[in-house]
N, C-alpha and C. Protein backbone atom coordinates (compact mmCIF):
# COMPACT_ATOMS: atom_id res chain seq x y z
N UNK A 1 40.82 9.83 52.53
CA UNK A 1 40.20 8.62 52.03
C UNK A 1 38.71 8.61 52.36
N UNK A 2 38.71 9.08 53.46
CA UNK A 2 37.22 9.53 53.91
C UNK A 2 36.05 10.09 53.12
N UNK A 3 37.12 11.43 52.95
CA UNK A 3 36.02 12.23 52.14
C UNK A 3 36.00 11.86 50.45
N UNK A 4 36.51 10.91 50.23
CA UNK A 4 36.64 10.24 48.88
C UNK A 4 35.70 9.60 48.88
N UNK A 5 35.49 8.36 49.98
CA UNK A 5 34.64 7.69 49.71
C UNK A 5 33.44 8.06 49.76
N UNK A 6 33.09 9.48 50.55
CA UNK A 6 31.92 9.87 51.23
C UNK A 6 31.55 10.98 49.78
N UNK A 7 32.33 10.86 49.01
CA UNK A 7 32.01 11.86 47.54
C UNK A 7 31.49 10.90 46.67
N UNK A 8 32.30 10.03 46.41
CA UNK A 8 31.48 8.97 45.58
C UNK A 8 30.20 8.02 45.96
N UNK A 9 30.29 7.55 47.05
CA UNK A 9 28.77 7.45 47.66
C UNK A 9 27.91 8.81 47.08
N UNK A 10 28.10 9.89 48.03
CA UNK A 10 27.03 10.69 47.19
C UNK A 10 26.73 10.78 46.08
N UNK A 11 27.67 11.04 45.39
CA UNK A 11 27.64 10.75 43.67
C UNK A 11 27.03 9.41 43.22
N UNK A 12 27.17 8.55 43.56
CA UNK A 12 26.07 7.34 42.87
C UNK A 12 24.85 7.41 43.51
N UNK A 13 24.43 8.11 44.78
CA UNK A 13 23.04 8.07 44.96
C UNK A 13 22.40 9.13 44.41
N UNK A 14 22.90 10.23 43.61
CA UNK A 14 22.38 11.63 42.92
C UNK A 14 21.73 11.09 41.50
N UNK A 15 22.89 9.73 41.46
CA UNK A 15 22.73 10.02 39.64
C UNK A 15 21.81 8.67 39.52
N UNK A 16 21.80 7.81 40.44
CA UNK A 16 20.70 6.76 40.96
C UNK A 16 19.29 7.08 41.30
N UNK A 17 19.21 8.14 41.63
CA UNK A 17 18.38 9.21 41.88
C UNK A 17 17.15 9.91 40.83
N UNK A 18 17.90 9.66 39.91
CA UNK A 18 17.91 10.58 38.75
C UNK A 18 18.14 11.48 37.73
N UNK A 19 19.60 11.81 38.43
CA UNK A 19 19.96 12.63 38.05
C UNK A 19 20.50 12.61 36.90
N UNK A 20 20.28 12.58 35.28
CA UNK A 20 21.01 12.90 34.49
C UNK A 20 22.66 13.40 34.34
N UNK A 21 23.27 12.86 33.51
CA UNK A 21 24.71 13.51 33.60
C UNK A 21 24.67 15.01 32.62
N UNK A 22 23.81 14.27 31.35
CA UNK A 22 23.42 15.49 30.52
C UNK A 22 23.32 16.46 30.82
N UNK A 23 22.24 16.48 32.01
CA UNK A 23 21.43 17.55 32.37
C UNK A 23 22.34 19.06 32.93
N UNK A 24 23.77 18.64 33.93
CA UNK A 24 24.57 19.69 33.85
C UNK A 24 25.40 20.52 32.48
N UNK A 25 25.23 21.16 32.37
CA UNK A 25 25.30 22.09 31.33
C UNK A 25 26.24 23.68 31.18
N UNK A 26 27.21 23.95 31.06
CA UNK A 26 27.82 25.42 31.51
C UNK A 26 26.71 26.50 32.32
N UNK A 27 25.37 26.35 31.72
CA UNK A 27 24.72 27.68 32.65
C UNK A 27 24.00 26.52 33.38
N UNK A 28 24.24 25.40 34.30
CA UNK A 28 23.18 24.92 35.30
C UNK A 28 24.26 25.73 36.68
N UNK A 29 23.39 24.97 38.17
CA UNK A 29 23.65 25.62 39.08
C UNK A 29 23.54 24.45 39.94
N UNK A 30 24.08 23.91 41.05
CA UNK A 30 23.71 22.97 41.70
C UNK A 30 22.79 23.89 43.45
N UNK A 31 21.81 23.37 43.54
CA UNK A 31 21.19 24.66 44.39
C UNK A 31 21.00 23.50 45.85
N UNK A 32 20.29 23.72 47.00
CA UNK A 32 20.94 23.36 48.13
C UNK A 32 20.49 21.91 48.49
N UNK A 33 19.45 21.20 47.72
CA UNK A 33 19.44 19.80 47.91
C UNK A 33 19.67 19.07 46.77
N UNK A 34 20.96 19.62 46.45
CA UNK A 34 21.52 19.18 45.13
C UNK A 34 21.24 18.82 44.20
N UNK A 35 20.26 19.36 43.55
CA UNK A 35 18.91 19.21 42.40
C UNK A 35 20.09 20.12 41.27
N UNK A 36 20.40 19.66 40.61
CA UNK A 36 20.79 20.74 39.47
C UNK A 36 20.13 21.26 38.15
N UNK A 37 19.90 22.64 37.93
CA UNK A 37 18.90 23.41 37.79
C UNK A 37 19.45 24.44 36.71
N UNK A 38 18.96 24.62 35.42
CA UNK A 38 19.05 25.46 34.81
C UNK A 38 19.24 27.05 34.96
N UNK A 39 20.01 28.06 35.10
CA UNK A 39 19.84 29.33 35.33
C UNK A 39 18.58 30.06 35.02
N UNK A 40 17.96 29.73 34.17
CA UNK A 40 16.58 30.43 33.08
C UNK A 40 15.17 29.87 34.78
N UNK A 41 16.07 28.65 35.17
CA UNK A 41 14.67 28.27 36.01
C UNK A 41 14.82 28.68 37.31
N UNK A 42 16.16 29.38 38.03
CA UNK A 42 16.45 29.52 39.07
C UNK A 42 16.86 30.66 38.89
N UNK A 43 15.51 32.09 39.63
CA UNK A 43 16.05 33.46 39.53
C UNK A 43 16.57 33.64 40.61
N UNK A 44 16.61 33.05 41.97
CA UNK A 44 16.98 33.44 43.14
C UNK A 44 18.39 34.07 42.98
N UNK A 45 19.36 33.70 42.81
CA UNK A 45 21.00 34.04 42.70
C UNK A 45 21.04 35.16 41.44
N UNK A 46 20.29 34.54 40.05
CA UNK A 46 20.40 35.61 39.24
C UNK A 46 20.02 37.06 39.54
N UNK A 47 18.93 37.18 39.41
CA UNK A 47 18.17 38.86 39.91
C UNK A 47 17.91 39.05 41.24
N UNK A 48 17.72 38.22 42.20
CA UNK A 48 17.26 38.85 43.26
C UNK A 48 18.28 38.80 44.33
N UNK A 49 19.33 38.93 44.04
CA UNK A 49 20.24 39.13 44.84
C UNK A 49 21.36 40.59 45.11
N UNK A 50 22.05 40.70 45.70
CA UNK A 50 22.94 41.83 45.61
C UNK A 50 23.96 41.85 46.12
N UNK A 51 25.14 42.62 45.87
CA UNK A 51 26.32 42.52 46.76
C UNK A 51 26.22 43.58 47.77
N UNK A 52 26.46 43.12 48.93
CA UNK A 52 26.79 44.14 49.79
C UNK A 52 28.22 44.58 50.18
N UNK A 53 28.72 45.56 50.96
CA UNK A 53 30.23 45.86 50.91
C UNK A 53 30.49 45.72 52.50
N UNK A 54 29.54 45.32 53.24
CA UNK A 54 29.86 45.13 54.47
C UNK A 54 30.31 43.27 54.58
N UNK A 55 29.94 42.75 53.71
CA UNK A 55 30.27 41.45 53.75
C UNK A 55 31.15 40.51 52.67
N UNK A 56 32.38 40.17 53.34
CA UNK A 56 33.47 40.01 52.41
C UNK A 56 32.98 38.46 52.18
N UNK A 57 34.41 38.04 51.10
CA UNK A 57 33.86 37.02 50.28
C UNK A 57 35.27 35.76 51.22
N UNK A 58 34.91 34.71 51.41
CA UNK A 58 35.76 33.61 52.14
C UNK A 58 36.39 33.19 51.08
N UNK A 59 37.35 32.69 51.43
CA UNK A 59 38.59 31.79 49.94
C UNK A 59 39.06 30.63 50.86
N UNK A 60 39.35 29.78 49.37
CA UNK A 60 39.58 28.24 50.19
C UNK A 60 40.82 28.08 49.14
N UNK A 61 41.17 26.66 50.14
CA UNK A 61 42.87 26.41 49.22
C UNK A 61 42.43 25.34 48.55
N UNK A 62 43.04 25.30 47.04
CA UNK A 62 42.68 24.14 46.10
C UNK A 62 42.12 22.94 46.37
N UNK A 63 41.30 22.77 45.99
CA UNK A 63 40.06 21.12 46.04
C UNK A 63 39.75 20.82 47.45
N UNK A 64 39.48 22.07 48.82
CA UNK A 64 39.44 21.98 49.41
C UNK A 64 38.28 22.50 49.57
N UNK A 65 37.17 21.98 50.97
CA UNK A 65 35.75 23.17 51.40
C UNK A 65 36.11 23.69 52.81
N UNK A 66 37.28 22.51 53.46
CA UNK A 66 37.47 22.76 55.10
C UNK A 66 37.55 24.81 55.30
N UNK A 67 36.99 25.07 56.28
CA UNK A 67 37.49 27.10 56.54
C UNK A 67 39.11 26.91 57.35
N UNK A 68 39.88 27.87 56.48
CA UNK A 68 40.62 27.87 56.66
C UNK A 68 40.53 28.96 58.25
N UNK A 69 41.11 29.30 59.09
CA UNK A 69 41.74 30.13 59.65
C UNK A 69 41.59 31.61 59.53
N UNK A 70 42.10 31.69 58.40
CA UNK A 70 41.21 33.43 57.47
C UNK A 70 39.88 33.33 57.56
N UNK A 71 39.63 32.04 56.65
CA UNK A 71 38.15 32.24 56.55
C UNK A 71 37.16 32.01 57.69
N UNK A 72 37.48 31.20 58.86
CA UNK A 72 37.00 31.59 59.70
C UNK A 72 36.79 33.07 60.50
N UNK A 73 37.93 33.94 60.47
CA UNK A 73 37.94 35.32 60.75
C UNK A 73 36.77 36.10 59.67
N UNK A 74 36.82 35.83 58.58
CA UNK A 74 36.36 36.42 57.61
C UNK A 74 34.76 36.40 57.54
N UNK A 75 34.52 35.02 58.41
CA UNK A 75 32.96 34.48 58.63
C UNK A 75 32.43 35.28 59.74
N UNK A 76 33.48 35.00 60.71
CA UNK A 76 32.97 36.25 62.01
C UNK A 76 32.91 37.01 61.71
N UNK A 77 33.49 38.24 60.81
CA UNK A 77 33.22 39.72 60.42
C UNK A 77 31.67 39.61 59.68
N UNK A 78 31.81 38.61 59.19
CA UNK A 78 30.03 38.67 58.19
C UNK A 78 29.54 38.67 58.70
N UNK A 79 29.70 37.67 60.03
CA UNK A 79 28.27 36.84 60.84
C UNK A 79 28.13 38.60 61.95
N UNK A 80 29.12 39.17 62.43
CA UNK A 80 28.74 40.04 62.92
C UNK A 80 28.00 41.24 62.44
N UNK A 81 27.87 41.34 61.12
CA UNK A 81 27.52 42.16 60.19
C UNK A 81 26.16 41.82 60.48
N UNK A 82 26.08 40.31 60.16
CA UNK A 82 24.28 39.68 59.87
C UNK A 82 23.69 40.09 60.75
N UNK A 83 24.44 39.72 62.32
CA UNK A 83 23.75 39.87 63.58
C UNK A 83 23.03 41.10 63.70
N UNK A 84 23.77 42.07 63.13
CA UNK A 84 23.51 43.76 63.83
C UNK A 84 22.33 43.93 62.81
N UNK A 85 21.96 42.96 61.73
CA UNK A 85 21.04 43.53 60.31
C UNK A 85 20.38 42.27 60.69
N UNK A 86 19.58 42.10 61.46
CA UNK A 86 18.55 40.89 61.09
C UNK A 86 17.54 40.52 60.00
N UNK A 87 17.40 41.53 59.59
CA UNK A 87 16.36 41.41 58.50
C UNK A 87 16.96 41.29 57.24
N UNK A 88 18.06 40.93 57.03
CA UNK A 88 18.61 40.78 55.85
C UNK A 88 19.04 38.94 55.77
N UNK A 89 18.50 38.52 54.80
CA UNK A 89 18.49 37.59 54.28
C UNK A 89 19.33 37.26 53.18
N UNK A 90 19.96 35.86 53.12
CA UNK A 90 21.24 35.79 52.52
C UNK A 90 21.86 34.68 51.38
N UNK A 91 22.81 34.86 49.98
CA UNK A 91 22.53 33.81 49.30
C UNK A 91 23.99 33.30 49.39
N UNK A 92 24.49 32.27 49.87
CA UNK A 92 26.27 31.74 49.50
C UNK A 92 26.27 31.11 48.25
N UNK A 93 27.16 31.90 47.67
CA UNK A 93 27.74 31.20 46.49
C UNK A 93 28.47 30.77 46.51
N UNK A 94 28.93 29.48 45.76
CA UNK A 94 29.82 28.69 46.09
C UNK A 94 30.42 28.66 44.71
N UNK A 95 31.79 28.94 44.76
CA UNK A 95 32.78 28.67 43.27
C UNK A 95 34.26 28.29 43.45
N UNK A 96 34.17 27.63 42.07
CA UNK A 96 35.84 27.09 41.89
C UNK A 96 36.68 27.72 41.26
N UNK A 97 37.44 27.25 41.16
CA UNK A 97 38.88 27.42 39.71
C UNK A 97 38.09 26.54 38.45
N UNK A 98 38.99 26.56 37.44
CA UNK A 98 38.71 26.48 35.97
C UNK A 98 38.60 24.86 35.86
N UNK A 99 39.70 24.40 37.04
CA UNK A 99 40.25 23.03 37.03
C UNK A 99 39.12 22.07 37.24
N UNK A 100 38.97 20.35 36.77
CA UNK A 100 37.81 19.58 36.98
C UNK A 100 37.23 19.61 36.19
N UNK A 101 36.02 18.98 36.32
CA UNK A 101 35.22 18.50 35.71
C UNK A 101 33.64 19.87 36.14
N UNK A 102 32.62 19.91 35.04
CA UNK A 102 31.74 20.85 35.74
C UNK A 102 31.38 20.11 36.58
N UNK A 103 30.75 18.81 36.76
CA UNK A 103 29.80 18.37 37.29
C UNK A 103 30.84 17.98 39.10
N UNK A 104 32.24 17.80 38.83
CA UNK A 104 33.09 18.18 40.13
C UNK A 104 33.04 19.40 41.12
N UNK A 105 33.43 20.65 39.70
CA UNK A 105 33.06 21.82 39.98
C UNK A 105 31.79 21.91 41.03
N UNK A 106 30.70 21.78 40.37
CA UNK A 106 29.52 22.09 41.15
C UNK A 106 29.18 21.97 42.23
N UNK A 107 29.54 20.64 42.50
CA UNK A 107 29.56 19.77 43.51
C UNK A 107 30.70 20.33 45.11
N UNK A 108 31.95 20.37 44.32
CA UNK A 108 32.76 21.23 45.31
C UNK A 108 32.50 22.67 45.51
N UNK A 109 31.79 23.69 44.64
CA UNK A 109 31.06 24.68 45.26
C UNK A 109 30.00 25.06 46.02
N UNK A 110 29.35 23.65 45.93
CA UNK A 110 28.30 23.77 47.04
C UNK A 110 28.62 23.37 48.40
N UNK A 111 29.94 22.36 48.39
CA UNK A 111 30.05 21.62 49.75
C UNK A 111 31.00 23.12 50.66
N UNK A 112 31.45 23.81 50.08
CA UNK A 112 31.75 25.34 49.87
C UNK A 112 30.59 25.71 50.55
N UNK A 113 29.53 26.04 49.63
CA UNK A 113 28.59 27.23 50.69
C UNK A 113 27.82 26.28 51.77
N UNK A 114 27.77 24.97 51.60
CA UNK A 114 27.68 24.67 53.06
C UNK A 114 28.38 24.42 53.99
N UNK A 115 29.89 24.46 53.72
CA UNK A 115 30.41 24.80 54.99
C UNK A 115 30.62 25.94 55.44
N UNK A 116 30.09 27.13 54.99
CA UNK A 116 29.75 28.46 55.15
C UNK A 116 29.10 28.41 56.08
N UNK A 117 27.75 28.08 55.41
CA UNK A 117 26.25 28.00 56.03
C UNK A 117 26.64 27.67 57.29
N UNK A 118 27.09 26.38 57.46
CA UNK A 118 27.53 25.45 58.72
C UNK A 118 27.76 26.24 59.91
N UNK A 119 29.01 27.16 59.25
CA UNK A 119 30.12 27.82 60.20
C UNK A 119 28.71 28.94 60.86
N UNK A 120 28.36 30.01 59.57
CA UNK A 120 27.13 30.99 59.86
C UNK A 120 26.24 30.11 61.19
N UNK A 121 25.78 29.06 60.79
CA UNK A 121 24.56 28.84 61.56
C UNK A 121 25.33 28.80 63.02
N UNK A 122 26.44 28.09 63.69
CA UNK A 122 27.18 27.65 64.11
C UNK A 122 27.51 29.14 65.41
N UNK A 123 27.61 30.56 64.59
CA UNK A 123 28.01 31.78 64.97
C UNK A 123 27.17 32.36 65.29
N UNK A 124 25.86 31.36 65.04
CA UNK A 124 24.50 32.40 65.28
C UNK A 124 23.40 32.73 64.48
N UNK A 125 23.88 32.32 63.38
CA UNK A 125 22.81 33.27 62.35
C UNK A 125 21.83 31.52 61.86
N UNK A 126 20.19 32.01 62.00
CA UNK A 126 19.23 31.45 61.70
C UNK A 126 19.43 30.42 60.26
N UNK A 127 19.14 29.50 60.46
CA UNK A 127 19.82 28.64 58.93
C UNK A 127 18.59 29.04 58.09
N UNK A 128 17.29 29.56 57.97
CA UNK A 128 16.22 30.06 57.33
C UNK A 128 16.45 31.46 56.54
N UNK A 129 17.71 32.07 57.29
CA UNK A 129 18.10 33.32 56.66
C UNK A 129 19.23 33.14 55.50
N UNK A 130 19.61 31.80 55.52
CA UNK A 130 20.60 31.64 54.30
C UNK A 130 20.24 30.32 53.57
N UNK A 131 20.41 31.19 52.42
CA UNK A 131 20.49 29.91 50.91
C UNK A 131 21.52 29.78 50.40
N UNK A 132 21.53 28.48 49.75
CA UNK A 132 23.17 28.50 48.98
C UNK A 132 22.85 27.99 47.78
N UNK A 133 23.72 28.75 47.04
CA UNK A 133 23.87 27.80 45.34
C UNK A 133 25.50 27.40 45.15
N UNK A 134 25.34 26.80 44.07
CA UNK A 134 26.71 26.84 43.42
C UNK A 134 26.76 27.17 41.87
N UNK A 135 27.80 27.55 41.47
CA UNK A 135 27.91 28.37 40.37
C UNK A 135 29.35 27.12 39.76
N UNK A 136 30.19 26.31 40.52
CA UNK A 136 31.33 25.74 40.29
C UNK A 136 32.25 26.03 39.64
N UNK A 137 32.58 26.42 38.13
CA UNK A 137 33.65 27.16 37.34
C UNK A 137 33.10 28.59 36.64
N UNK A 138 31.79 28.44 36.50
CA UNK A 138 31.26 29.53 35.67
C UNK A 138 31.34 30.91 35.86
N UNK A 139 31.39 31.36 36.98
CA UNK A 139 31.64 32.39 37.13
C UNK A 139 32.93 33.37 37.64
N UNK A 140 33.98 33.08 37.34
CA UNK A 140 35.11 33.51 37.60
C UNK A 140 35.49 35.09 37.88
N UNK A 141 36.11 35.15 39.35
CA UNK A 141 36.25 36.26 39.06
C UNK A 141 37.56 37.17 37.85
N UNK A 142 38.63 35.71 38.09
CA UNK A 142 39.56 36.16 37.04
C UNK A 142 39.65 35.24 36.25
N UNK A 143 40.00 35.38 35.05
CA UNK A 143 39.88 34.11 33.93
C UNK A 143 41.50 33.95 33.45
N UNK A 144 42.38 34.32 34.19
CA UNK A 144 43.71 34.08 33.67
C UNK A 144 43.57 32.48 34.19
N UNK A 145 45.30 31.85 33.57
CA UNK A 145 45.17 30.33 34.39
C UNK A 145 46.19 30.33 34.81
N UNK A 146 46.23 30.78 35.93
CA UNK A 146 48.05 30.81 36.82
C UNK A 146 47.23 30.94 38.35
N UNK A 147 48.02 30.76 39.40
CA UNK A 147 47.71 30.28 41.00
C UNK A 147 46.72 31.65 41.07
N UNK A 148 47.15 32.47 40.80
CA UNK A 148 46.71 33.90 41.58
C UNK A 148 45.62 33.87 41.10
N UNK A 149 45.27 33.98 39.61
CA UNK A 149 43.68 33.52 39.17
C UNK A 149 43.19 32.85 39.97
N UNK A 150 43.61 31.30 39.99
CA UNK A 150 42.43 30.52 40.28
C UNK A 150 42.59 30.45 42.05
N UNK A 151 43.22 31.04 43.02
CA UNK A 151 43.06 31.04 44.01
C UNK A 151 41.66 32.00 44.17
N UNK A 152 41.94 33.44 43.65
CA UNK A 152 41.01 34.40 43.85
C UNK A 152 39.45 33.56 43.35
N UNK A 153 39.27 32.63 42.29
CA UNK A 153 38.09 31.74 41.93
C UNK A 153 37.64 30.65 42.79
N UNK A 154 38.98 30.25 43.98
CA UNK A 154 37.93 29.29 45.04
C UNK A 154 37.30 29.59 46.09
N UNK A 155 35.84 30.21 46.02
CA UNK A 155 35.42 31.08 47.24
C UNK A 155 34.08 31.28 47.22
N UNK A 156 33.74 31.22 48.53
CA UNK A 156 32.25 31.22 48.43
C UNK A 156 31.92 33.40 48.70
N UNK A 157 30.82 33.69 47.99
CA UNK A 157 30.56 34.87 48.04
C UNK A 157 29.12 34.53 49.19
N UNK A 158 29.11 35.72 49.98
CA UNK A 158 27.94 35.92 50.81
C UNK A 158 26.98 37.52 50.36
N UNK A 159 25.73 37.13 49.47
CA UNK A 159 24.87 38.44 48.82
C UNK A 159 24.12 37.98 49.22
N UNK A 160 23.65 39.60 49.93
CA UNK A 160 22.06 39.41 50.30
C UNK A 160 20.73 39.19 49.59
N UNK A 161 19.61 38.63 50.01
CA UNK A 161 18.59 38.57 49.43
C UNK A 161 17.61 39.89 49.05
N UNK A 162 16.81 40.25 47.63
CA UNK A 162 16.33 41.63 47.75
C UNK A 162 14.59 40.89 48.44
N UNK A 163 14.10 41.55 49.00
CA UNK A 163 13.07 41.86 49.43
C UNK A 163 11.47 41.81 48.87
């Protein structure tokens, strides 16, 4: 009930704010002070990023951002990764399943890479070395619509920044 009410509060002060409803769009992005932003205007996530293979990707259970247990394990393997590579700088992506609304979507992929961020900063790692976006339904890794799809689609990815 909490985090209900504490969603819709935010939500009327975004769009009180200014925020257009229009303005989200299949290619926008909600980026980390929840400004939502066209892809064409935000290259950070598009081009200047990369995957690395030392750093796995966290998964969450349906309409959820809390770290599960795994994903806490899964954060320590990164965060130990980051530690040993300081100079690598970092982007969380935050994504859903197919399910919702975009402008839900978005919203629950970002609260996603900041409870990433959270956990990261939390383990050690500099909150200046990580950015987060959200991507919310758009980018799927599987596009079937059955559990196994859209489980593998609720998850924040951790890619480094290029240089």
């Amino acid at each position: 009930m909490k985090n209900i009410l504490l969603f819709i509060l935010l939500s009327v002060f975004v769009f009180a704010s200014g925020c257009k409803r229009q303005d989200v769009k299949p290619n926008s992005i909600i980026t980390d002070n929840t400004e939502i932003v066209n892809f064409t205007d935000e290259p950070l996530a598009r081009k200047d990023s990369s995957v690395d293979n030392n750093l796995k990707t966290i998964y969450f259970a349906f309409d959820k951002s809390e770290l599960t247990n795994e994903a806490k394990e899964t954060s320590q393997k990164n965060v130990t990764y980051l530690i040993s590579n300081p100079e690598l700088k970092i982007i969380l992506e935050g994504h859903t399943d197919n399910r919702g609304t975009i402008e839900y979507n978005l919203s629950l992929g970002q609260r996603r890479a900041l409870k990433v961020k959270e956990y990261y900063v939390h383990l050690g790692i500099a909150a200046n070395r990580i950015a987060t976006i959200s991507y919310g339904r758009e980018k799927p890794v599987d596009v079937c619509n059955n559990e196994v799809a859209w489980a593998k689609n609720r998850r924040t990815e951790t890619k480094t920044l290029m240089r």
